[in-house]
PDB file of N, CA and C in Angstrom:
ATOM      1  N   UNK A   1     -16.533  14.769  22.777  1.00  0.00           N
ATOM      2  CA  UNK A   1     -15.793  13.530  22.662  1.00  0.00           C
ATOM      3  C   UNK A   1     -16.340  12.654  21.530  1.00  0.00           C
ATOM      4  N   UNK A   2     -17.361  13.041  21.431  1.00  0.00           N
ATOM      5  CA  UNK A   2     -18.473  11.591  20.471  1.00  0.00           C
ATOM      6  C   UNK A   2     -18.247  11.964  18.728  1.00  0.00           C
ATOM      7  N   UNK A   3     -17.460  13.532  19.116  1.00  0.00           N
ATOM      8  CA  UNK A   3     -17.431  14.227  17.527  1.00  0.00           C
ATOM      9  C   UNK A   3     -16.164  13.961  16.926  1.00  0.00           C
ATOM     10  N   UNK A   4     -14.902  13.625  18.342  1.00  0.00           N
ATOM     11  CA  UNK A   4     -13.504  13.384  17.677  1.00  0.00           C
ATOM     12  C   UNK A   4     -13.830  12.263  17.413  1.00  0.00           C
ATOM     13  N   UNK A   5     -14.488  11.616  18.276  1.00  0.00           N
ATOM     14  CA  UNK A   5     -14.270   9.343  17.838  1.00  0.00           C
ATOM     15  C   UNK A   5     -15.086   9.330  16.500  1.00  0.00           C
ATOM     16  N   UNK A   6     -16.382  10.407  15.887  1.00  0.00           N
ATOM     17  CA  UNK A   6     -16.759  10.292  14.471  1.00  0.00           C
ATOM     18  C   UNK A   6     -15.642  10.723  13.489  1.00  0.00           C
ATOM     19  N   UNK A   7     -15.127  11.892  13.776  1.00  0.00           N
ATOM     20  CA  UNK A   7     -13.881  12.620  12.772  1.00  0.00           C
ATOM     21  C   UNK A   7     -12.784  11.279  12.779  1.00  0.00           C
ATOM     22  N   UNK A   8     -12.350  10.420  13.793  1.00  0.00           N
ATOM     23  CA  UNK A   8     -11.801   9.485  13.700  1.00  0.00           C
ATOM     24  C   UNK A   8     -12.086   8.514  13.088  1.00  0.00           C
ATOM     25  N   UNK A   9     -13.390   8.266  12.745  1.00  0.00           N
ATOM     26  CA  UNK A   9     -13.671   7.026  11.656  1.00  0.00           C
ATOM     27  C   UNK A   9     -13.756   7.450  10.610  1.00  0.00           C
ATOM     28  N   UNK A  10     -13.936   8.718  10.602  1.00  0.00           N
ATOM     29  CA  UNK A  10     -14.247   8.748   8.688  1.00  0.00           C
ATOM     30  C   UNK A  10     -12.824   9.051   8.087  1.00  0.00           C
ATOM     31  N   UNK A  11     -11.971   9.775   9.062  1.00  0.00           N
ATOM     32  CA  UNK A  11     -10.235   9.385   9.003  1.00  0.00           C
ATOM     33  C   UNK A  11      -9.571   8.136   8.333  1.00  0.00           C
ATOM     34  N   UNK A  12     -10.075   7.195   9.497  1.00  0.00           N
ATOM     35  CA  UNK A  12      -9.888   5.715   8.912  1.00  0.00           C
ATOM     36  C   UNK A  12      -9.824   4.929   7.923  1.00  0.00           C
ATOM     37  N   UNK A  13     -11.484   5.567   7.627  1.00  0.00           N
ATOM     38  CA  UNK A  13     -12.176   5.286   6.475  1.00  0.00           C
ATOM     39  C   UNK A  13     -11.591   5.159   5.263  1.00  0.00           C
ATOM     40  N   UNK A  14     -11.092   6.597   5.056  1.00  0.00           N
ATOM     41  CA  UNK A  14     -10.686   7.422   3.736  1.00  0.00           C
ATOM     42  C   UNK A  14      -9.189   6.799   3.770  1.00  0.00           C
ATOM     43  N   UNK A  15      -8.506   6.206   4.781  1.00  0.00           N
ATOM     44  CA  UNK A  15      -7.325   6.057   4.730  1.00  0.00           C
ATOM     45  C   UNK A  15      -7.184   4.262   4.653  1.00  0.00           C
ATOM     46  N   UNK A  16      -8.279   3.504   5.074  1.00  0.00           N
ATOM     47  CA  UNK A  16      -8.356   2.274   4.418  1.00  0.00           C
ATOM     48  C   UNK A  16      -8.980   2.133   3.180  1.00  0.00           C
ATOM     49  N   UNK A  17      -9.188   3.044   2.362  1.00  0.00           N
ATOM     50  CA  UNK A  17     -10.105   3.093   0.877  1.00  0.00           C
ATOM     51  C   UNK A  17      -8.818   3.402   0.101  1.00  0.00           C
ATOM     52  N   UNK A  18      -8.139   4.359   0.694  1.00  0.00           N
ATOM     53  CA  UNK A  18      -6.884   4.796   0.038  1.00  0.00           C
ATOM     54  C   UNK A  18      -5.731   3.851   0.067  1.00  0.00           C
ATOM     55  N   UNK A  19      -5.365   3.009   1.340  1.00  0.00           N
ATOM     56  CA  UNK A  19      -4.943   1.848   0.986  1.00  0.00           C
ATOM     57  C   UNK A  19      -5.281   0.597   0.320  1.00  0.00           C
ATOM     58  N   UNK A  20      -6.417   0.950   0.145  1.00  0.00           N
ATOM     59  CA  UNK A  20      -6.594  -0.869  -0.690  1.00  0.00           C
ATOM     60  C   UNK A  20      -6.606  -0.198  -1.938  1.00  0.00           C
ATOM     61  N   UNK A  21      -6.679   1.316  -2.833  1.00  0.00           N
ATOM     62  CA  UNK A  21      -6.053   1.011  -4.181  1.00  0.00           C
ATOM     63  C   UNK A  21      -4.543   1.441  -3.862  1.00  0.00           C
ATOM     64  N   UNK A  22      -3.874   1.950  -2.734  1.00  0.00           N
ATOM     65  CA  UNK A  22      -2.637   1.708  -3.211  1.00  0.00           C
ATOM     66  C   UNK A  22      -2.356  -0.024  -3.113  1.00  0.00           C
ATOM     67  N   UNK A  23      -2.435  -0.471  -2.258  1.00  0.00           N
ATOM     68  CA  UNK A  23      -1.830  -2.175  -2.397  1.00  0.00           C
ATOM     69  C   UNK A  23      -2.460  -2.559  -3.403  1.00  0.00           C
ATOM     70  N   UNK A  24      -3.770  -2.521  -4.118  1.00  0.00           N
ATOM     71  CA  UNK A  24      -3.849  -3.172  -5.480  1.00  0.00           C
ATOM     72  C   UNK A  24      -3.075  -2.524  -6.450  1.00  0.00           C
ATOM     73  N   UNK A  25      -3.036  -1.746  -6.839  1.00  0.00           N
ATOM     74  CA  UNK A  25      -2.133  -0.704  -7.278  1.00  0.00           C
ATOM     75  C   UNK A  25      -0.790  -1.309  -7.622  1.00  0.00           C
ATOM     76  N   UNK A  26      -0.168  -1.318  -6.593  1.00  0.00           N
ATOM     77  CA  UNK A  26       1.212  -1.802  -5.893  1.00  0.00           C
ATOM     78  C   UNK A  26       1.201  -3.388  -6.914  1.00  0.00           C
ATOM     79  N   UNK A  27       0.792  -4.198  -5.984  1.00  0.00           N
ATOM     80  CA  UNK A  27       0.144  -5.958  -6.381  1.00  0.00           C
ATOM     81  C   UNK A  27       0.906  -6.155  -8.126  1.00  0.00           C
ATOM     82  N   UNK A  28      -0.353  -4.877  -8.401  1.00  0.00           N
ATOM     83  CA  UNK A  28      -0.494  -5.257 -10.477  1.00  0.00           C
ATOM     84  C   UNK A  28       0.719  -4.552 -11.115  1.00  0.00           C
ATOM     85  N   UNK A  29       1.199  -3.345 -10.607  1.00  0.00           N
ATOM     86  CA  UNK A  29       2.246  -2.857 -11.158  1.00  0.00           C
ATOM     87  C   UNK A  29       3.584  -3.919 -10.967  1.00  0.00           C
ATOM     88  N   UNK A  30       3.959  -4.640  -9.523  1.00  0.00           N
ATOM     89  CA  UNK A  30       4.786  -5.513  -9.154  1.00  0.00           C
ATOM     90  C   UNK A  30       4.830  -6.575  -9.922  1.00  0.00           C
ATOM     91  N   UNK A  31       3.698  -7.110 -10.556  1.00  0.00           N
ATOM     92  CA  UNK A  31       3.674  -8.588 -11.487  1.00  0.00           C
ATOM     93  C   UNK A  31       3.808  -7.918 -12.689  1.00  0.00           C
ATOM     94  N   UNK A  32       3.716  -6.393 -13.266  1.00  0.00           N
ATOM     95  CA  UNK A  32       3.594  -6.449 -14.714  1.00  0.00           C
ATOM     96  C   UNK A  32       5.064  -6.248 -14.651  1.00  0.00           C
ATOM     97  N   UNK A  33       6.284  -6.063 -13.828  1.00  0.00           N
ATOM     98  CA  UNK A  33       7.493  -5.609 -13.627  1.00  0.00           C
ATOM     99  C   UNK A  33       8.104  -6.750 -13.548  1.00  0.00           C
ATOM    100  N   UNK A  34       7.600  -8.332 -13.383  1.00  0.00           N
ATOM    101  CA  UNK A  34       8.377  -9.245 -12.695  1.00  0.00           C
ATOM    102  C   UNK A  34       8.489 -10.514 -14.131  1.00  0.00           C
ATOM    103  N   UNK A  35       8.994 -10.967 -14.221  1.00  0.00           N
ATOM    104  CA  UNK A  35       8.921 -11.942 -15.857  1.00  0.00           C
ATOM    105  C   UNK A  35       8.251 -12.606 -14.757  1.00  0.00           C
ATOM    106  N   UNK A  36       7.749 -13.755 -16.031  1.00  0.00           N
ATOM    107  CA  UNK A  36       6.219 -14.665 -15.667  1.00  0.00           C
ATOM    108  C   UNK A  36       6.955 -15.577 -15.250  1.00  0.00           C
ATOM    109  N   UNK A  37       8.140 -16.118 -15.176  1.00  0.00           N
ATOM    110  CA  UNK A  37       8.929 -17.233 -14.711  1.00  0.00           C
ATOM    111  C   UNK A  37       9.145 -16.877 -13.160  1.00  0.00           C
ATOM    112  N   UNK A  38       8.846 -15.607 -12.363  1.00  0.00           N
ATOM    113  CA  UNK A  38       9.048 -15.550 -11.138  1.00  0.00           C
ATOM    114  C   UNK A  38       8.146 -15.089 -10.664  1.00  0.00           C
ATOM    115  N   UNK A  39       6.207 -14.593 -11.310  1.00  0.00           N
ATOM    116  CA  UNK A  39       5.777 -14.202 -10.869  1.00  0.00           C
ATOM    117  C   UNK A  39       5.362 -14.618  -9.476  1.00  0.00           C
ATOM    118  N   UNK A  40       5.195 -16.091  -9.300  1.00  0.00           N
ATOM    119  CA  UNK A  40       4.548 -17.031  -8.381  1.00  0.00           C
ATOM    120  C   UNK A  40       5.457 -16.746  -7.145  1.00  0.00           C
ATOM    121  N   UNK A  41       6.681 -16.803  -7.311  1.00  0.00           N
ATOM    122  CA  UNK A  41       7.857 -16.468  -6.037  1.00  0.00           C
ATOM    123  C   UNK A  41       7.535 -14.841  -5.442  1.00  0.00           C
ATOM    124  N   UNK A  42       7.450 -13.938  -6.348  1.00  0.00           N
ATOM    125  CA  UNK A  42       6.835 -12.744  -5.922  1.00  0.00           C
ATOM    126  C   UNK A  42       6.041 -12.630  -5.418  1.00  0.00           C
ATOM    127  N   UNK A  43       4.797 -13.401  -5.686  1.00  0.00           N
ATOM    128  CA  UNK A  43       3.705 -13.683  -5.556  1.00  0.00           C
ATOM    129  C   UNK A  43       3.728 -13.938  -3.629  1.00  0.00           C
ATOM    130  N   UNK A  44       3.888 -14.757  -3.629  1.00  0.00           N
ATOM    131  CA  UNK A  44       4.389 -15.629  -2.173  1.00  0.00           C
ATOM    132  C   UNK A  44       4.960 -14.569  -1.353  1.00  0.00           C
ATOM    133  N   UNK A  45       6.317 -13.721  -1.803  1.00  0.00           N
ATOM    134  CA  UNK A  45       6.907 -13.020  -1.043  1.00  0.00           C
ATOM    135  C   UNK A  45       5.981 -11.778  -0.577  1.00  0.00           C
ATOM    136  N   UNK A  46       5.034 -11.611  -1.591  1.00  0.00           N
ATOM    137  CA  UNK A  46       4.476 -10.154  -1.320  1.00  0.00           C
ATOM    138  C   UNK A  46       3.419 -10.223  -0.088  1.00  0.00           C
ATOM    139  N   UNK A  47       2.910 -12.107  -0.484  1.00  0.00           N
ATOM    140  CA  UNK A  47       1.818 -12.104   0.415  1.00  0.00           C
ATOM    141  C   UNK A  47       2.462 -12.354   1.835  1.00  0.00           C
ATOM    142  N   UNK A  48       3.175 -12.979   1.946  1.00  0.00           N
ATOM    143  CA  UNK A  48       4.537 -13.274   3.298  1.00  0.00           C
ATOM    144  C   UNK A  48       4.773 -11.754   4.167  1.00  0.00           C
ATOM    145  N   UNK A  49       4.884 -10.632   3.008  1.00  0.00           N
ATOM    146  CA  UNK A  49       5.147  -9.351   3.735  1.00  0.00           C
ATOM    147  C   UNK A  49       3.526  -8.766   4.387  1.00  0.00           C
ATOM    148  N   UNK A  50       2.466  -9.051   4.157  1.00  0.00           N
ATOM    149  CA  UNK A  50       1.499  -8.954   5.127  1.00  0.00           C
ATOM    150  C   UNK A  50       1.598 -10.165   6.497  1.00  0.00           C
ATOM    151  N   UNK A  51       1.503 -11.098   6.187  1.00  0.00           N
ATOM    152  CA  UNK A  51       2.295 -11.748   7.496  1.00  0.00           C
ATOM    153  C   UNK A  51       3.234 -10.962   8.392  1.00  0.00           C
ATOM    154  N   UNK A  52       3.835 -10.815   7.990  1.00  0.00           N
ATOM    155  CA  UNK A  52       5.419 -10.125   8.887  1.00  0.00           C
ATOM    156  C   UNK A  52       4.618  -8.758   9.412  1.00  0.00           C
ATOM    157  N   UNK A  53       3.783  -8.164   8.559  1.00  0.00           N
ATOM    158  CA  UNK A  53       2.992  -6.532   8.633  1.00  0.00           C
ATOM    159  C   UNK A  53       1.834  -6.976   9.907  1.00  0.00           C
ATOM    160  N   UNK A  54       1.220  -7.778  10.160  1.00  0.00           N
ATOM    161  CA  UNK A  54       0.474  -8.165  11.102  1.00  0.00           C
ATOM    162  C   UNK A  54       1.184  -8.754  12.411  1.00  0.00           C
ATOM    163  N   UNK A  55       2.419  -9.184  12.367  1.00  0.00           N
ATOM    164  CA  UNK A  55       3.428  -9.696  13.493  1.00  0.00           C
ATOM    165  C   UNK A  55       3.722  -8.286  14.307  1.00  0.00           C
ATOM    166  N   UNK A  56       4.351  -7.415  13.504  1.00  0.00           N
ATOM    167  CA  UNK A  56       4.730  -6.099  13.612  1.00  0.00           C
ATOM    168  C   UNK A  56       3.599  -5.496  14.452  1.00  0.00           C
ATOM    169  N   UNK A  57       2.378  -5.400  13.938  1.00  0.00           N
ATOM    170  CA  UNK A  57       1.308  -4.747  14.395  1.00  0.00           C
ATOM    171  C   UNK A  57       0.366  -5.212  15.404  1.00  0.00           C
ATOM    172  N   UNK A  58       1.199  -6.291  15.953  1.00  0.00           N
ATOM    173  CA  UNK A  58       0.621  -7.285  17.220  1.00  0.00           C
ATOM    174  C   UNK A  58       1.904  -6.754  18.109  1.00  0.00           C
ATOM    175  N   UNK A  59       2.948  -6.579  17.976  1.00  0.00           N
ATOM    176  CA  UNK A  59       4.131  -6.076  18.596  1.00  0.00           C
ATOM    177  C   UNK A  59       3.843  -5.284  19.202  1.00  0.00           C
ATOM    178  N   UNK A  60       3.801  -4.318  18.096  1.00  0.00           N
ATOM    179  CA  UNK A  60       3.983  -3.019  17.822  1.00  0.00           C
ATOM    180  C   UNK A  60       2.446  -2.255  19.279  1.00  0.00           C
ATOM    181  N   UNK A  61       1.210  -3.178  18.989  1.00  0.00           N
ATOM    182  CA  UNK A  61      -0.287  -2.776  20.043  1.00  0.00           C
ATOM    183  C   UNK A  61       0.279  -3.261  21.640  1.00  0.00           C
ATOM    184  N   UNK A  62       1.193  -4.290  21.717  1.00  0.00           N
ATOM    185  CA  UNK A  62       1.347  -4.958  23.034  1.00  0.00           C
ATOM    186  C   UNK A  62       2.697  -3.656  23.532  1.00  0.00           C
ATOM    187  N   UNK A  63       3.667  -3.524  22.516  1.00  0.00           N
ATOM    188  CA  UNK A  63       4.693  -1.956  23.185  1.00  0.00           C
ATOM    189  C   UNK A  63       3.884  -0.654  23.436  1.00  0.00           C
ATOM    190  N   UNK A  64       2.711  -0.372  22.735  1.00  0.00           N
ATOM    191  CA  UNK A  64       2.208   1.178  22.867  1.00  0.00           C
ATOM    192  C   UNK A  64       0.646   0.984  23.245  1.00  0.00           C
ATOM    193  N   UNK A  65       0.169   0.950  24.688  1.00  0.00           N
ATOM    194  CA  UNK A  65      -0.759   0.452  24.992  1.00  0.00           C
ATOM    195  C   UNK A  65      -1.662   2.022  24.673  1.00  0.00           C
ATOM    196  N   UNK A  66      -1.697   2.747  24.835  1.00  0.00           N
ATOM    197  CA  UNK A  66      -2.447   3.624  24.614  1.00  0.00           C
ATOM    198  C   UNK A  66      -2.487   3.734  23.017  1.00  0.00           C
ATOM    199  N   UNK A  67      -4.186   3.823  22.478  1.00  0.00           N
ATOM    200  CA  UNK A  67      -4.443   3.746  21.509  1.00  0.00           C
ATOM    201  C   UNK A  67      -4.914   4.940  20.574  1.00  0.00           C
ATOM    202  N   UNK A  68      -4.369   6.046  21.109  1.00  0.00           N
ATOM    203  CA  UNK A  68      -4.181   7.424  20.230  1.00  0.00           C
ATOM    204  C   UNK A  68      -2.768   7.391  19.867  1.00  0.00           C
ATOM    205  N   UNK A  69      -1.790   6.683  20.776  1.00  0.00           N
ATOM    206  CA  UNK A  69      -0.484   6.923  20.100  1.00  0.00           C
ATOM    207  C   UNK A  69      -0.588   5.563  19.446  1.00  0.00           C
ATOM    208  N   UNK A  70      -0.803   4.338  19.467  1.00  0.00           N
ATOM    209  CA  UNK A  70      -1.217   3.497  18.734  1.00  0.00           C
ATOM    210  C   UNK A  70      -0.922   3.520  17.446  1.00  0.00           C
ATOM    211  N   UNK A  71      -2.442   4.306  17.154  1.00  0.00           N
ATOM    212  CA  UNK A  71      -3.291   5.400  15.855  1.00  0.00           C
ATOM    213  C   UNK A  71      -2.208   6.008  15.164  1.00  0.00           C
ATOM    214  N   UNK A  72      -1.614   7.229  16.144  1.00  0.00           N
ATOM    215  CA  UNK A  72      -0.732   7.856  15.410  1.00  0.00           C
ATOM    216  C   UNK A  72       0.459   7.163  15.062  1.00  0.00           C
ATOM    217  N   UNK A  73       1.014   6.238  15.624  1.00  0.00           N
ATOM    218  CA  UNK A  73       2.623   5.706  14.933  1.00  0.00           C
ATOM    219  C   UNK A  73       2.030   4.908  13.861  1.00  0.00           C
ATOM    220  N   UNK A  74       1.137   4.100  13.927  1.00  0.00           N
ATOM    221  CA  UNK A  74       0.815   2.972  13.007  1.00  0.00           C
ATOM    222  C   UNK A  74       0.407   3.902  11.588  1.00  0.00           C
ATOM    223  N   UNK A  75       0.006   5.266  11.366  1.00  0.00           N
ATOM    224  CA  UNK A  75      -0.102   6.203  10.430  1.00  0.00           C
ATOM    225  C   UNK A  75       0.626   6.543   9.965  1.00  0.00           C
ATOM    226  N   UNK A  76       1.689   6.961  10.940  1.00  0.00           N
ATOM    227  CA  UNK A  76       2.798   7.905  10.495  1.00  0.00           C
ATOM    228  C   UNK A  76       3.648   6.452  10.172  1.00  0.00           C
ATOM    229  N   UNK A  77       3.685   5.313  10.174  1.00  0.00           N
ATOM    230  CA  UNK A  77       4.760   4.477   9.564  1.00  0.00           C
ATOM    231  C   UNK A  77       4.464   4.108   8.433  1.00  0.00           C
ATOM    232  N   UNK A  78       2.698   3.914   8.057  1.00  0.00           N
ATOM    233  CA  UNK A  78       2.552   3.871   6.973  1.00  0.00           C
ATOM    234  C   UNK A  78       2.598   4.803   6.298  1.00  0.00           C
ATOM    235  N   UNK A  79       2.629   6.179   6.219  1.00  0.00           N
ATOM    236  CA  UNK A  79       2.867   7.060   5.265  1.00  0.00           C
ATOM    237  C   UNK A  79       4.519   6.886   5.285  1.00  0.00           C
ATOM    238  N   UNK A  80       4.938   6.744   6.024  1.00  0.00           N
ATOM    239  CA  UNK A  80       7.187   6.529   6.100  1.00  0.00           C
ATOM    240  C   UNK A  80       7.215   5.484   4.811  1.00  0.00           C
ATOM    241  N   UNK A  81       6.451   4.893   4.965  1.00  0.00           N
ATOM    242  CA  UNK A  81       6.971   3.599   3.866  1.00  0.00           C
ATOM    243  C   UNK A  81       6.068   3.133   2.839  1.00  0.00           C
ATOM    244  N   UNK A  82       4.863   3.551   2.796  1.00  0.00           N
ATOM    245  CA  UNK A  82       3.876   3.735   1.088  1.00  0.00           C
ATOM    246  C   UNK A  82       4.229   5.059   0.660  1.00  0.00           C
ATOM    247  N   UNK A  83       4.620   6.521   0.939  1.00  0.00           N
ATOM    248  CA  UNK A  83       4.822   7.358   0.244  1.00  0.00           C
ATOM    249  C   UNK A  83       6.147   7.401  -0.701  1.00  0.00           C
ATOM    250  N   UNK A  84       7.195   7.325  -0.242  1.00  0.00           N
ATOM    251  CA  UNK A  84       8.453   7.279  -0.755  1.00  0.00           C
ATOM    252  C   UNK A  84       8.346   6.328  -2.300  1.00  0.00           C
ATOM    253  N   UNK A  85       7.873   5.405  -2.035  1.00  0.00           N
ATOM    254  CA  UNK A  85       8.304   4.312  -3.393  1.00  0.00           C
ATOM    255  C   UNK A  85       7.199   4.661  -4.505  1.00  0.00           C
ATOM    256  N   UNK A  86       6.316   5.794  -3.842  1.00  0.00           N
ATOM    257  CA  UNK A  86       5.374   6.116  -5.513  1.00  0.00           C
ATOM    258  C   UNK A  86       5.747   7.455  -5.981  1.00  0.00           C
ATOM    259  N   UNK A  87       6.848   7.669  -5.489  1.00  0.00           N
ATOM    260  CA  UNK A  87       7.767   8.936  -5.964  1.00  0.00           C
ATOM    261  C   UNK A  87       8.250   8.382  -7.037  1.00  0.00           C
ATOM    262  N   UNK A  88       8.880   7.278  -6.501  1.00  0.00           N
ATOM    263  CA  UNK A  88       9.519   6.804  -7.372  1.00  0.00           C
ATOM    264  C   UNK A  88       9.629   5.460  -8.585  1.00  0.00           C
ATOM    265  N   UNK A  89       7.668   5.527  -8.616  1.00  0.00           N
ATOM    266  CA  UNK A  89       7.272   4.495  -9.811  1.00  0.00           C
ATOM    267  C   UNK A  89       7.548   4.909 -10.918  1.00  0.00           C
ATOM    268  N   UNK A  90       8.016   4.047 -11.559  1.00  0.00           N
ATOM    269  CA  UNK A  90       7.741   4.589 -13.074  1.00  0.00           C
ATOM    270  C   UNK A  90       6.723   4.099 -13.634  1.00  0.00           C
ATOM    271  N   UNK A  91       5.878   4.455 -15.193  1.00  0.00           N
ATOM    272  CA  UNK A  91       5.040   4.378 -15.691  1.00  0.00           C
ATOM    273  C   UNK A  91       4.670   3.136 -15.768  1.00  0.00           C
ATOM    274  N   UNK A  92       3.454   2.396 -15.934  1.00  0.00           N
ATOM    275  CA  UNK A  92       3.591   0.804 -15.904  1.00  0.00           C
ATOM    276  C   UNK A  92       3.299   0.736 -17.505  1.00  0.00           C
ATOM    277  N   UNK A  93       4.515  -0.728 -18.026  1.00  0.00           N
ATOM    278  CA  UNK A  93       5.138  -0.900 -19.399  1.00  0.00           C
ATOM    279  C   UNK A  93       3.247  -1.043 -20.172  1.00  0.00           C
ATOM    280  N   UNK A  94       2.688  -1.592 -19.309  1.00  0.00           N
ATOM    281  CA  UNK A  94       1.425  -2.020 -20.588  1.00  0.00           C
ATOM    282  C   UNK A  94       0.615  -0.307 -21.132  1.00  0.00           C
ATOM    283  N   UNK A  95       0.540   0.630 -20.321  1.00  0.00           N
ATOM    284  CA  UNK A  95       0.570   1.698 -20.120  1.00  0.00           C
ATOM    285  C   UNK A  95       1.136   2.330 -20.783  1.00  0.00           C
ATOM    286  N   UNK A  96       2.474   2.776 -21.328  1.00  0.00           N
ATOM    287  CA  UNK A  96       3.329   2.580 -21.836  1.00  0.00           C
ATOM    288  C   UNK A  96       3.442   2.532 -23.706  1.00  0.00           C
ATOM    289  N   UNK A  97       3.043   1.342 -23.608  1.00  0.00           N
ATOM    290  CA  UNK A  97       2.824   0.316 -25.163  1.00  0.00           C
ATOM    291  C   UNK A  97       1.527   1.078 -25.290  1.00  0.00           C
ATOM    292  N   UNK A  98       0.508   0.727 -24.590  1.00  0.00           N
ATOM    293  CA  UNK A  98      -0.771   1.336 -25.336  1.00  0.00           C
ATOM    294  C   UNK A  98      -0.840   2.895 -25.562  1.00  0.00           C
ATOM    295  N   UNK A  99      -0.318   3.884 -24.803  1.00  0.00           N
ATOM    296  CA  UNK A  99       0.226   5.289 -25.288  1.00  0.00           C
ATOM    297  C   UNK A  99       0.933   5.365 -26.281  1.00  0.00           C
ATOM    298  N   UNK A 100       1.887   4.325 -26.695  1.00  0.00           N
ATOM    299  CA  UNK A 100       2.858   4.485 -27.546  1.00  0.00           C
ATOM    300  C   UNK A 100       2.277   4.211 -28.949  1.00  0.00           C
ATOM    301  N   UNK A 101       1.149   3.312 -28.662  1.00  0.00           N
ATOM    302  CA  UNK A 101       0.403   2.741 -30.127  1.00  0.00           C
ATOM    303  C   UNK A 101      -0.714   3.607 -30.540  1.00  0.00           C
ATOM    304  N   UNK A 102      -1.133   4.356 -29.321  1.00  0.00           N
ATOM    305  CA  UNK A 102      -1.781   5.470 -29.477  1.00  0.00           C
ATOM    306  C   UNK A 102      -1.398   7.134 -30.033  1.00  0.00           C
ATOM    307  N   UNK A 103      -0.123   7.143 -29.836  1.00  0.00           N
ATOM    308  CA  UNK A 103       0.363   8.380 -30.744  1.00  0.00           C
ATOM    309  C   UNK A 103       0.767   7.988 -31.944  1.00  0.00           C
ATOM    310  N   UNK A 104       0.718   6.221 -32.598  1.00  0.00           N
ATOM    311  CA  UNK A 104       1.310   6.283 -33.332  1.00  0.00           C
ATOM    312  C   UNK A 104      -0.147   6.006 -34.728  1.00  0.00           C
ATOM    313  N   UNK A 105      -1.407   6.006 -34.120  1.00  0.00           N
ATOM    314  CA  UNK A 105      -2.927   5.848 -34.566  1.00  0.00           C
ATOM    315  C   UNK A 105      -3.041   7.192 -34.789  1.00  0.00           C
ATOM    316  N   UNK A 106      -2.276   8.018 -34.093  1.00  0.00           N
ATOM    317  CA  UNK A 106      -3.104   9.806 -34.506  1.00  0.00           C
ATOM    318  C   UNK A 106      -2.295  10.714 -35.439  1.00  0.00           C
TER     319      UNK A 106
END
């Protein structure tokens, strides 16, 4: 028992390390995408959607009292909804420009 609850933290682990560069990630690509006249409104909205993400996840612990299925939905929703949209990033523009100024140096 003492070996699944270790395999379970280092699970965790690797999967809260892996989320904080996707949400920074996410964050910097979202403002280099947004003109500077709305960054601040974005700004607000993005931080508003962790609000709503912690409402959910107070819900979400009081509907599924057992905390292996807990574990598992709260996983499997975040992979439902961080995987899909980095399918479909495109390159970020500053990224971009500096590749572009770089093939044009060689």
């Amino acid at each position: 028992s003492s070996g699944i609850n270790a395999e379970y933290g280092v699970c965790r682990f690797f999967q809260g390390v892996g989320a904080y560069i996707g949400v920074s990630t996410v964050f910097v690509l979202m403002l280099e995408y947004t003109a500077v006249k709305h960054r601040a409104l974005v700004n607000v909205l993005y931080q508003f959607s962790w609000a709503v993400g912690y409402l959910i996840t107070t819900l979400t612990g009081y509907l599924i009292k057992d905390w292996n299925w807990l574990a598992a939905c709260s996983g499997f929703l975040y992979l439902v909804v961080s995987v899909p949209p980095v399918l479909l990033i495109k390159e970020s523009p500053r990224y971009l420009l500096i590749s572009k100024n770089d093939k044009r140096r060689s």
